[in-house]
Protein backbone atom coordinates (compact mmCIF):
# COMPACT_ATOMS: atom_id res chain seq x y z
CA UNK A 1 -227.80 -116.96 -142.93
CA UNK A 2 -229.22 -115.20 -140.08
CA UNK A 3 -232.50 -114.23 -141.97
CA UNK A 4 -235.78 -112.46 -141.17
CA UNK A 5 -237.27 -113.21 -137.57
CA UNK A 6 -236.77 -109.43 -136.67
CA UNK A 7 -237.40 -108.14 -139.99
CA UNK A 8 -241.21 -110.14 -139.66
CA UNK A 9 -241.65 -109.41 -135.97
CA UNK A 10 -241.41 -105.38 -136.47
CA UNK A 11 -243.72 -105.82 -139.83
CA UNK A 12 -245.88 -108.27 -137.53
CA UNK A 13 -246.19 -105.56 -134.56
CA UNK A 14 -246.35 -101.96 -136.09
CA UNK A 15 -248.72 -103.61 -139.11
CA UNK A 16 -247.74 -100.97 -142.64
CA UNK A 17 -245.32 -99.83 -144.21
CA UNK A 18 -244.40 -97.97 -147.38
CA UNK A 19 -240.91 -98.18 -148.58
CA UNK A 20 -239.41 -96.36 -151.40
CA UNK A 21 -235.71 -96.94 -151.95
CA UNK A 22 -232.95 -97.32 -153.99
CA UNK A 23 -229.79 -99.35 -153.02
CA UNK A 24 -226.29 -97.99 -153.31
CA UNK A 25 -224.64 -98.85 -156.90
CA UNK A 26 -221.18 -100.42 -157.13
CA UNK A 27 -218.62 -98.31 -158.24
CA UNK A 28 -218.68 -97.50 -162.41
CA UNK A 29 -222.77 -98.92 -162.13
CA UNK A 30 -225.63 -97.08 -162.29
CA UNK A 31 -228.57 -96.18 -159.14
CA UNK A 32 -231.31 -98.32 -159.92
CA UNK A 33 -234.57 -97.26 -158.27
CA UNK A 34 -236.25 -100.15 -156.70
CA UNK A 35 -239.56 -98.51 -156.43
CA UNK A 36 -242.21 -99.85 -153.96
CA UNK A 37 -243.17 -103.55 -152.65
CA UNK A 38 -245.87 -104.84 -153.16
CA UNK A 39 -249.10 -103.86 -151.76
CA UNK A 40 -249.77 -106.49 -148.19
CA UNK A 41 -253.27 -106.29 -146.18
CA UNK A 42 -254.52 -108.81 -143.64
CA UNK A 43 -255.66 -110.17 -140.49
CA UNK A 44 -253.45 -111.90 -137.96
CA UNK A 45 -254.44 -115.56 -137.75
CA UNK A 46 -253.17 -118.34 -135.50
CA UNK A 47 -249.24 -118.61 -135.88
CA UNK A 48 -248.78 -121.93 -137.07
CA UNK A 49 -247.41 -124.97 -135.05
CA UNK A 50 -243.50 -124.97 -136.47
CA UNK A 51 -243.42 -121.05 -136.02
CA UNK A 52 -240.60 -119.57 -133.69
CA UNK A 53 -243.32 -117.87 -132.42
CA UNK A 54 -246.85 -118.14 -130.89
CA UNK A 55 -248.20 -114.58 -131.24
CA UNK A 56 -250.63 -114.30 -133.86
CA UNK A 57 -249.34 -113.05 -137.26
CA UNK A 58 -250.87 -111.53 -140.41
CA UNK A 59 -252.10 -113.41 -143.19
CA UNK A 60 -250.85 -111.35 -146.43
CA UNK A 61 -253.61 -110.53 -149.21
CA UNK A 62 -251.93 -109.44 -152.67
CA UNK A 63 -252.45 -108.50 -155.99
CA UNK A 64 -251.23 -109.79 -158.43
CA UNK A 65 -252.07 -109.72 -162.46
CA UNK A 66 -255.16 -108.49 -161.25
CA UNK A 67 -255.92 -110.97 -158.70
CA UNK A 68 -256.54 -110.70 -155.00
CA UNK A 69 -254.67 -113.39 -153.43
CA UNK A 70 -253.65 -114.70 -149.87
CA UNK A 71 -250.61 -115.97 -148.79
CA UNK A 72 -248.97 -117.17 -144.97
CA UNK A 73 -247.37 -114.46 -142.58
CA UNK A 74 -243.90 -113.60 -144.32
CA UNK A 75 -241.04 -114.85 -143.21
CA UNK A 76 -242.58 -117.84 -141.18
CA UNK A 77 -242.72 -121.47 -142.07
CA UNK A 78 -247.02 -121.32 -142.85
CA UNK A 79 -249.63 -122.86 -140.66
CA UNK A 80 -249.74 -126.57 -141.77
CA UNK A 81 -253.59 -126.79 -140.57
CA UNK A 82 -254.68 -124.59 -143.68
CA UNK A 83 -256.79 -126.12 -145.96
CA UNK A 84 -254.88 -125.43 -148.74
CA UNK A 85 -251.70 -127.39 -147.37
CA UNK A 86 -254.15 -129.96 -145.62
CA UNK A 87 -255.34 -130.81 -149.54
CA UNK A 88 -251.82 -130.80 -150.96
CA UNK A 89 -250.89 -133.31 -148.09
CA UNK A 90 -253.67 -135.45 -149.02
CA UNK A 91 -252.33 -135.23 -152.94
CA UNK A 92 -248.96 -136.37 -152.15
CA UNK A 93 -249.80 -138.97 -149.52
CA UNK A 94 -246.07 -139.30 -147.98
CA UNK A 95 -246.66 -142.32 -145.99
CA UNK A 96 -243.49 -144.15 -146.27
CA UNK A 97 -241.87 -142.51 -148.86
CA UNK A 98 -240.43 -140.68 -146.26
CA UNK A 99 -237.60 -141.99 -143.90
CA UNK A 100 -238.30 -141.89 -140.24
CA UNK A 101 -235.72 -139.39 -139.16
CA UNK A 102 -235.36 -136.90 -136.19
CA UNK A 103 -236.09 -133.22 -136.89
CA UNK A 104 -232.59 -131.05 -136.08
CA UNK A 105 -232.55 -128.64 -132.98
CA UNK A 106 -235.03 -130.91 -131.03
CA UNK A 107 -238.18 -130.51 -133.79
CA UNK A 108 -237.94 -126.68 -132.78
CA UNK A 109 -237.84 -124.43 -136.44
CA UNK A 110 -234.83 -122.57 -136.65
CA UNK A 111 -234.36 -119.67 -138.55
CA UNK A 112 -230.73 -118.73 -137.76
CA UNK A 113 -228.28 -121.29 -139.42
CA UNK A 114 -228.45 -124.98 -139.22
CA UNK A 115 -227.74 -127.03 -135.91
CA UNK A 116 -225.55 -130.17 -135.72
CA UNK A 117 -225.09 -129.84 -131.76
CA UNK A 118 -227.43 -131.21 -129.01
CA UNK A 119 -230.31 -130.84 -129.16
CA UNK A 120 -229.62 -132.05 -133.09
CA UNK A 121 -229.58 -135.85 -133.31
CA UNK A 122 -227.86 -136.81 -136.27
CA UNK A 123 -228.22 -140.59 -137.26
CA UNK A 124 -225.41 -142.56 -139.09
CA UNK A 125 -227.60 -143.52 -142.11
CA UNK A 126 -229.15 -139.73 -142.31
CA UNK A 127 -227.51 -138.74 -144.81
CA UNK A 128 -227.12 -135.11 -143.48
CA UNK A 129 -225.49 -132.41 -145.71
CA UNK A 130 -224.91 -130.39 -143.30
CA UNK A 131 -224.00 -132.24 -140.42
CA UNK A 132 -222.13 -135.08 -142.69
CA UNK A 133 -221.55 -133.71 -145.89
CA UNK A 134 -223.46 -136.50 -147.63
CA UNK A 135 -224.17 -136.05 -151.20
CA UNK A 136 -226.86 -138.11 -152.68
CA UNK A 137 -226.96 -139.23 -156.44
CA UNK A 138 -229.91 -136.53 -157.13
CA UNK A 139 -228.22 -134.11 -155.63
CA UNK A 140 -226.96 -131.10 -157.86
CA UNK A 141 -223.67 -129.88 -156.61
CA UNK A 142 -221.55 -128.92 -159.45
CA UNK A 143 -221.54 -128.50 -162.81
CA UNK A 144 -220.43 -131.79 -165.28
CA UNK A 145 -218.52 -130.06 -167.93
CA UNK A 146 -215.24 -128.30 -167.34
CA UNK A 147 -214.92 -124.65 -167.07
CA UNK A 148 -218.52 -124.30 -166.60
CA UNK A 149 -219.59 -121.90 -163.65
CA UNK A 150 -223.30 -122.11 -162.67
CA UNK A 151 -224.21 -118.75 -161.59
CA UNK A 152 -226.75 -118.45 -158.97
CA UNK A 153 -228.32 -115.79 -156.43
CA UNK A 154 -230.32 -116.44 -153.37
CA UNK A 155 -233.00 -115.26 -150.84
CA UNK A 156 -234.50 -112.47 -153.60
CA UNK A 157 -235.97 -110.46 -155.00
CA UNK A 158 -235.26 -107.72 -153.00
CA UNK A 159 -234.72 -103.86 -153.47
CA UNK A 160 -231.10 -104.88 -154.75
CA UNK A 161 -232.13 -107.32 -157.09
CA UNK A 162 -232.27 -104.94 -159.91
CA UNK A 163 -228.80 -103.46 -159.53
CA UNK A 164 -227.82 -106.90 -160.37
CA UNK A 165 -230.04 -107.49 -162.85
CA UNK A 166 -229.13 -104.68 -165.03
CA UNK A 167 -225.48 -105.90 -164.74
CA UNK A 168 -226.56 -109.46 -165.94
CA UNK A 169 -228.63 -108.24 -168.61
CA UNK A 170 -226.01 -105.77 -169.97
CA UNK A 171 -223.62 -108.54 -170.62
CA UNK A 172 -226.05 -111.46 -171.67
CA UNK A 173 -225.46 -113.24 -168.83
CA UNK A 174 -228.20 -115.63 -167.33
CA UNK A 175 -227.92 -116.75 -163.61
CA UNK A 176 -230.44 -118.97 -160.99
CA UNK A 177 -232.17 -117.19 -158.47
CA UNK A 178 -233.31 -119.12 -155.62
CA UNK A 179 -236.24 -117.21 -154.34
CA UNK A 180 -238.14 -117.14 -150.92
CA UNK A 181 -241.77 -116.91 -151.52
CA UNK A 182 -242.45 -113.98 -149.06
CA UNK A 183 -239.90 -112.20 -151.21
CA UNK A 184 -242.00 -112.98 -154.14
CA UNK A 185 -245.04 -111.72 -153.03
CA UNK A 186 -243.35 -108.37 -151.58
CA UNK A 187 -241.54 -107.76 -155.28
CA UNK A 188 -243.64 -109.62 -158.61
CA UNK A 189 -242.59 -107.12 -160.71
CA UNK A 190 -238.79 -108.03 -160.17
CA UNK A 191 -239.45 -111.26 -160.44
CA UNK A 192 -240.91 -110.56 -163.61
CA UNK A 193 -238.05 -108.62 -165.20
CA UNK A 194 -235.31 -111.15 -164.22
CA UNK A 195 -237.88 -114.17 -166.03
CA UNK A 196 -238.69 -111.98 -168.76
CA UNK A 197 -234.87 -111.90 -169.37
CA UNK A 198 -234.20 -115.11 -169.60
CA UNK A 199 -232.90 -116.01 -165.79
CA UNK A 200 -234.21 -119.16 -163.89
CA UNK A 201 -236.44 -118.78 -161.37
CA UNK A 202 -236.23 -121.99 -158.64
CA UNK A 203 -237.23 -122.63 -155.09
CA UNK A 204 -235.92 -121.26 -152.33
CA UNK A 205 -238.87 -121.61 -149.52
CA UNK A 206 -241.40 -119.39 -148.43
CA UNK A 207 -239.43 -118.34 -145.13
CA UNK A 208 -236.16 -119.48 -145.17
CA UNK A 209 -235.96 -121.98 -142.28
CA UNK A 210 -233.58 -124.83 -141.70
CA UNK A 211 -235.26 -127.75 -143.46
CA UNK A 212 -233.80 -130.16 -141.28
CA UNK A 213 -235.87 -128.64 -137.99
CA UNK A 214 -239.39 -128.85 -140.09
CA UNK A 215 -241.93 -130.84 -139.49
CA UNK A 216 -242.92 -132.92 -142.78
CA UNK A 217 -245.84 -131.36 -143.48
CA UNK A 218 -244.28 -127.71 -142.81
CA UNK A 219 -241.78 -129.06 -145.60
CA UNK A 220 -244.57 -129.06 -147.88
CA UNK A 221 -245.74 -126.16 -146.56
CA UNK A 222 -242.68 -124.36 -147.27
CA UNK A 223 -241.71 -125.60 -150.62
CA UNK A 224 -245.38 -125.57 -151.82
CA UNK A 225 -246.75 -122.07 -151.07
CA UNK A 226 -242.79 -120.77 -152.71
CA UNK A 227 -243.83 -122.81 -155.48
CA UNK A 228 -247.61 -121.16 -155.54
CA UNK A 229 -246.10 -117.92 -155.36
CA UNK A 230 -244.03 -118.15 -158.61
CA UNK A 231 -246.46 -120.08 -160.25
CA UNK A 232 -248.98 -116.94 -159.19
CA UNK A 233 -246.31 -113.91 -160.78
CA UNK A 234 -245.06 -115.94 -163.53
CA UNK A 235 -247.23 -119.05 -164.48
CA UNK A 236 -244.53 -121.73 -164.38
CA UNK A 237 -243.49 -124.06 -161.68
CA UNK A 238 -239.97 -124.40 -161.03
CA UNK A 239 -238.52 -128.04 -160.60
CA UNK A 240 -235.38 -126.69 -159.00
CA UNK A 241 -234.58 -125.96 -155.34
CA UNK A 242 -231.82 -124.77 -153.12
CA UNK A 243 -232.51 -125.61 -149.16
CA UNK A 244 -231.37 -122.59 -146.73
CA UNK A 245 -228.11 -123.01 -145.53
CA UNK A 246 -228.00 -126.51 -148.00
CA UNK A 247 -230.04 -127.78 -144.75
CA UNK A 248 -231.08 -131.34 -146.17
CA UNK A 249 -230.60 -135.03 -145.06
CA UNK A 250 -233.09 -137.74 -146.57
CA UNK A 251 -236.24 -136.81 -145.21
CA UNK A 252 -236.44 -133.60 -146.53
CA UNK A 253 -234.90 -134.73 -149.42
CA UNK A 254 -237.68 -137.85 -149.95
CA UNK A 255 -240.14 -134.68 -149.54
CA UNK A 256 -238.55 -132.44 -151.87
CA UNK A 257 -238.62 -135.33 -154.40
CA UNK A 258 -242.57 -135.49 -153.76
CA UNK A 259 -243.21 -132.09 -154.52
CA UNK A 260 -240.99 -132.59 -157.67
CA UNK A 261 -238.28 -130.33 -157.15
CA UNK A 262 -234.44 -131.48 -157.71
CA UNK A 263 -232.09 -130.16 -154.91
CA UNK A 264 -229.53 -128.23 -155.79
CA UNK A 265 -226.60 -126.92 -153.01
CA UNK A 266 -223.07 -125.82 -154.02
CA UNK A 267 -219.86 -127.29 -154.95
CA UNK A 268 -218.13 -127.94 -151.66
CA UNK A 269 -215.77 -124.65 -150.96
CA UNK A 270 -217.55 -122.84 -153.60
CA UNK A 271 -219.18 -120.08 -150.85
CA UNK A 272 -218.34 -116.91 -151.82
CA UNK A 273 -218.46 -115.66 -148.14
CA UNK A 274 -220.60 -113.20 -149.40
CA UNK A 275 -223.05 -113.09 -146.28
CA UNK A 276 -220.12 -112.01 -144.13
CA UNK A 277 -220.21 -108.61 -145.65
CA UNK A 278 -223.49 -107.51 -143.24
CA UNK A 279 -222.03 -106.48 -139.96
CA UNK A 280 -223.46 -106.30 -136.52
CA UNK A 281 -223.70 -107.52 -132.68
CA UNK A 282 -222.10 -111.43 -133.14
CA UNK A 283 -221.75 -111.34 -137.22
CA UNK A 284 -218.89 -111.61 -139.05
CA UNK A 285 -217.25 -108.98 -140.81
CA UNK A 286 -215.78 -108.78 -144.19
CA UNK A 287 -215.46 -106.61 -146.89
CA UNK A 288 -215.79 -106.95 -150.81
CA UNK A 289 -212.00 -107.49 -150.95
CA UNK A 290 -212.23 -110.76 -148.96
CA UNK A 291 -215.31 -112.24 -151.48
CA UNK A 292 -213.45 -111.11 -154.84
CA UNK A 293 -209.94 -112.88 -153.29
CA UNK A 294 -212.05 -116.10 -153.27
CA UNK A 295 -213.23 -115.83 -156.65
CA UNK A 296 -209.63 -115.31 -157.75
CA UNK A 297 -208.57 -118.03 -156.16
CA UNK A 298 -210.45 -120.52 -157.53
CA UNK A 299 -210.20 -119.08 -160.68
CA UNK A 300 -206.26 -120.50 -160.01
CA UNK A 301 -208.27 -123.63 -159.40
CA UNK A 302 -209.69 -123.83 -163.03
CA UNK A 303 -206.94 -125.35 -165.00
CA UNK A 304 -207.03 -128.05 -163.04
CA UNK A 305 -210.36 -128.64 -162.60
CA UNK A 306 -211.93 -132.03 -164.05
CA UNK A 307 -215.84 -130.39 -163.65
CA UNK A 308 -217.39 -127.26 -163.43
CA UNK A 309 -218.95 -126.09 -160.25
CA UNK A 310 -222.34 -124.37 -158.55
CA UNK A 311 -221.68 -121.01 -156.70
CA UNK A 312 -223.21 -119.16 -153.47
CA UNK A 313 -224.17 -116.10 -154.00
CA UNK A 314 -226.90 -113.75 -152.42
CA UNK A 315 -229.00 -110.74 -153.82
CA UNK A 316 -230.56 -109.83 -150.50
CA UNK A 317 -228.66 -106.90 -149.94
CA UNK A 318 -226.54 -103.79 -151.44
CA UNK A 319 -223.58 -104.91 -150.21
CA UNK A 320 -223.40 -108.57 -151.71
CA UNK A 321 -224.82 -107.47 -154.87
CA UNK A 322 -222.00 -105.05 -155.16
CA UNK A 323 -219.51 -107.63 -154.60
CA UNK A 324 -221.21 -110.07 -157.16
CA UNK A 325 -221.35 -107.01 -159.82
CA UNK A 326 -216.82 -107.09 -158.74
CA UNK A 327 -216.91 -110.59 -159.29
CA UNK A 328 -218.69 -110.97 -162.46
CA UNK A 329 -216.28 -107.73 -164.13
CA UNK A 330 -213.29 -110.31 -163.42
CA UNK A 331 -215.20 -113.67 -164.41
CA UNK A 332 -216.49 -112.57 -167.76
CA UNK A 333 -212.68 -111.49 -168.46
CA UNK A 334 -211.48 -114.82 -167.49
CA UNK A 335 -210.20 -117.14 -170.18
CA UNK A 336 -212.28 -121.24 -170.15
CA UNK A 337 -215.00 -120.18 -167.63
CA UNK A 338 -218.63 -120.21 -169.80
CA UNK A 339 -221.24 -118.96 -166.99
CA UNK A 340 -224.77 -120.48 -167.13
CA UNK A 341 -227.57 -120.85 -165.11
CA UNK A 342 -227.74 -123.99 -163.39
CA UNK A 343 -230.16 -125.94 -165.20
CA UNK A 344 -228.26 -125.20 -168.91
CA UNK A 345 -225.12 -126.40 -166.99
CA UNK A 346 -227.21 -129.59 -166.36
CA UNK A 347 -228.22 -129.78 -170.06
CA UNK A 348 -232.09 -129.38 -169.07
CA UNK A 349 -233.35 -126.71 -171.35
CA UNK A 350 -236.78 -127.11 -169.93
CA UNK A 351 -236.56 -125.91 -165.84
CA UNK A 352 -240.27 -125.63 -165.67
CA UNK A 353 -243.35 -127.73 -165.64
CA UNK A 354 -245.79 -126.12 -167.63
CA UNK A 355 -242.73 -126.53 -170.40
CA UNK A 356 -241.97 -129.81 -170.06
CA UNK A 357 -239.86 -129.89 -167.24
CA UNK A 358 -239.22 -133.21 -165.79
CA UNK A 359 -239.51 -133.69 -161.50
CA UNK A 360 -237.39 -136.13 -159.86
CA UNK A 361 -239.18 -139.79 -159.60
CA UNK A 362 -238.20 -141.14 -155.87
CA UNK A 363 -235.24 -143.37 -157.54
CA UNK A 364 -233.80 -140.96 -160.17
CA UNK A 365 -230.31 -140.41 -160.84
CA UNK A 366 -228.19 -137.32 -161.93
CA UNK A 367 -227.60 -137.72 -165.66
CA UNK A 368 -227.27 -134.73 -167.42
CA UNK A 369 -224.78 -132.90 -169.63
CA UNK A 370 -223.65 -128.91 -170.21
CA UNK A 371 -224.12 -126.96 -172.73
CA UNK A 372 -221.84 -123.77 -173.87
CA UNK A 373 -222.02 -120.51 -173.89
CA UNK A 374 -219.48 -117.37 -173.05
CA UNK A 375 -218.79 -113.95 -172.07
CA UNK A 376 -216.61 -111.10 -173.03
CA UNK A 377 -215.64 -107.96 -170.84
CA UNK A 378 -218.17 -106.36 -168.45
CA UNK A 379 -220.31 -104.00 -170.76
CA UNK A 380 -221.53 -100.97 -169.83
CA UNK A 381 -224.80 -101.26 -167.51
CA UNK A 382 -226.54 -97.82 -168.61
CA UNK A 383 -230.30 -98.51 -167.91
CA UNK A 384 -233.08 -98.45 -170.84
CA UNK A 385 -236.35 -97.66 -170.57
CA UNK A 386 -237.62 -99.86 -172.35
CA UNK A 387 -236.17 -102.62 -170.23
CA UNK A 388 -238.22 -104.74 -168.17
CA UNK A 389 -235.82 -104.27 -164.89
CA UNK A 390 -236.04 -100.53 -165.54
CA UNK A 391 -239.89 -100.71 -165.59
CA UNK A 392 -240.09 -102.81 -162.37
CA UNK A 393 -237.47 -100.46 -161.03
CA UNK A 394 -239.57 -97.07 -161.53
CA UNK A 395 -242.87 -98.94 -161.63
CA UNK A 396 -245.24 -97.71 -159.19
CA UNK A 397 -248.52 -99.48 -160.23
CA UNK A 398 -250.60 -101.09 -157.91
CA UNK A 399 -248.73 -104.58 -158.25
CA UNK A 400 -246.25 -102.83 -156.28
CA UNK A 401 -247.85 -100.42 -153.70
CA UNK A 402 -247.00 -102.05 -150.35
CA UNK A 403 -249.13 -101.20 -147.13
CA UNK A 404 -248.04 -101.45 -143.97
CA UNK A 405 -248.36 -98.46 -141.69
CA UNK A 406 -244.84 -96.01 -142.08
CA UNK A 407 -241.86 -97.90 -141.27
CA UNK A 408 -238.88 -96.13 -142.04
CA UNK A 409 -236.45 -98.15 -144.60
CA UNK A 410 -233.28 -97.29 -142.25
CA UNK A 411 -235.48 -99.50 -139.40
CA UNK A 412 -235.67 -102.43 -142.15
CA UNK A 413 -232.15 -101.89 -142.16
CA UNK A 414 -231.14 -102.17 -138.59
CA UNK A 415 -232.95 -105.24 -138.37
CA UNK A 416 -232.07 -107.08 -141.16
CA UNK A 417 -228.31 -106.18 -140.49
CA UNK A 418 -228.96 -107.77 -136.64
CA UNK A 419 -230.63 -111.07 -138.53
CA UNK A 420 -227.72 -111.73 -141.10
CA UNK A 421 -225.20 -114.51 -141.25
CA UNK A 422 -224.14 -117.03 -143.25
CA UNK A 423 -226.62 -119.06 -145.44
């Protein structure tokens, strides 16, 4: 995906804005009001080392539960000479745990897709996902069991992720969502209805770089301040994480390991070509028709299926959470498909630390088994008000007042849809 380098740079330069929004509903589904972000002040520090840019950028200050907290500039990979990641260095002490591997695109962070051409070096015992399709034994790319479908969202919350939420929760369904830390700071209170609900909540980097081009300590960086960010809205720490793009070879997957978080990409052909659907200069172009025409065909695919498998799916944006809300009508309808989250398709009924949740050790293997559950036709997704999504919908409390100076949302718009692409 082409993600946020505009989107920060305008928030960087004109400093505040207030947005109040609500993103179009798919057809038969109901407007959900997204409300505001959350309220951002700051001073612009020293961008750090691995960012795409040098200018200086604003640190973020936040409150949450009723706490004033600071977090990196949004939506670039954090300043590695902070004392906070300095100190979480020292804890994990890398040394040679870590393989001695070239960063992709020549060590320079990129933020646009994931580079296997000059100047990417890509080394025959790398073990490159991207580049070579290797999948390690920790790896989680599919689900064991048969007829199992691990649902999962990615680069949330957003203003959409409540549309998709209320469709979820209407028909019991439970789904990952991979979340970028600077999204979690921007929208707690989503984040909170969609954990209150039952969903997992995993890893998903605080700005949505390919791994592969980061330094090792901006690794840690990364994965550590997403991590601080849930942990600082919900109070658990997720041991699951998707790299952007699936951007991972064996040194960033030696570091995920470190920070105890299990990777998790997709079955291979499982994209649901959802990030197509955003159109402008260079991008592809696609329409709901093309993403629901994948789903059916592998639903053809199922009878003859010998596992279960891990989906891509994004709730960034109207558009691909209106095609997901398509997709799940005609999945939940489908005879032998039982959708889960991923770590139920796993068997691991414990995806958090502070519940037991078990990390990867350096050597572990993937050893895990389903369990079941089903759905029936698409219920109706009327909203409640009693519902926690409807609440962080409509909420305007001061968890989420963002300020920024006025930037209108139709701006956010035009440059998101210049920064999107496939993920």
């Amino acid at each position: 995906m082409r993600y946020f380098p505009l989107f920060a740079t305008i928030l960087a330069t004109v400093g505040v804005y207030s947005v109040r929004s609500a993103p179009p509903s798919a057809a038969g589904q109901p407007q959900v009001n997204v409300g505001t972000a959350t309220s951002h002040t700051g001073t612009a520090t020293t961008a750090p080392s691995t960012s795409a840019s040098s200018a200086p950028l604003p640190s973020v200050t936040v409150t949450i539960n009723g706490q004033t907290l600071v977090y990196p500039p949004l939506d670039r990979t954090p300043n590695t000479n902070d004392p906070i990641v300095q100190q979480w260095l020292k804890e994990l002490n890398l040394g040679s745990n870590v393989p001695n591997l070239p960063q992709s695109n020549g060590g320079v962070v990129n933020f646009d897709s994931a580079n296997c051409q000059p100047p990417t070096t890509i080394l025959p015992n790398q073990g490159s996902w991207t580049c070579q399709k290797v999948i390690r034994p920790d790896d989680k790319v599919q689900c064991p069991q048969k007829g199992v479908w691990g649902l999962t969202y990615d680069d949330g919350p957003s203003l959409s992720t409540p549309a998709l939420l209320n469709t979820l929760n209407s028909n019991n369904l439970k789904a990952t969502f991979f979340v970028i830390g600077s999204r979690v700071v921007s929208f707690p209170e989503t984040l909170k209805a969609a954990y209150a609900k039952g969903h997992n909540i995993a890893i998903h980097t605080w700005s949505h770089p390919a791994l592969t081009s980061v330094s090792n300590e901006g690794i840690v960086a990364e994965l550590k301040w997403c991590m601080k960010a849930v942990k600082d809205v919900l109070g658990v720490t997720p041991i699951y994480m998707r790299p952007p793009f699936g951007d991972t070879d064996d040194r960033v997957r030696a570091i995920t390991r470190a920070v105890g978080l299990w990777t998790v990409i997709w079955t291979e052909g499982f994209d649901t070509d959802d990030w197509s659907l955003r159109t402008g200069p260079g991008l592809k172009t696609q329409n709901a028709d093309h993403v629901i025409g994948i789903f059916q065909g592998w639903m053809k695919q199922l009878p003859t299926m010998t596992h279960g498998f891990i989906v891509l799916e994004h709730d960034l944006f109207p558009q691909t959470v209106a095609a997901a809300q398509s997709v799940l009508g005609i999945a939940v309808k489908q005879p032998g498909l039982t959708i889960q989250t991923v770590p139920q398709c796993l068997g691991d009924s414990t995806p958090y630390l502070e519940v037991g949740g078990k990390p990867p050790a350096l050597t572990s293997a993937n050893t895990s088994n389903a369990n079941n559950s089903t759905g029936s036709s698409l219920a109706d997704t009327s909203s409640n008000s009693s519902d926690p999504v409807a609440h962080a919908a409509s909420t305007s409390d001061a968890s989420l007042s963002i300020i920024y100076s006025v930037l209108p949302v139709t701006l956010i718009s035009l440059a998101l849809s210049l920064n999107f692409g496939h993920l």
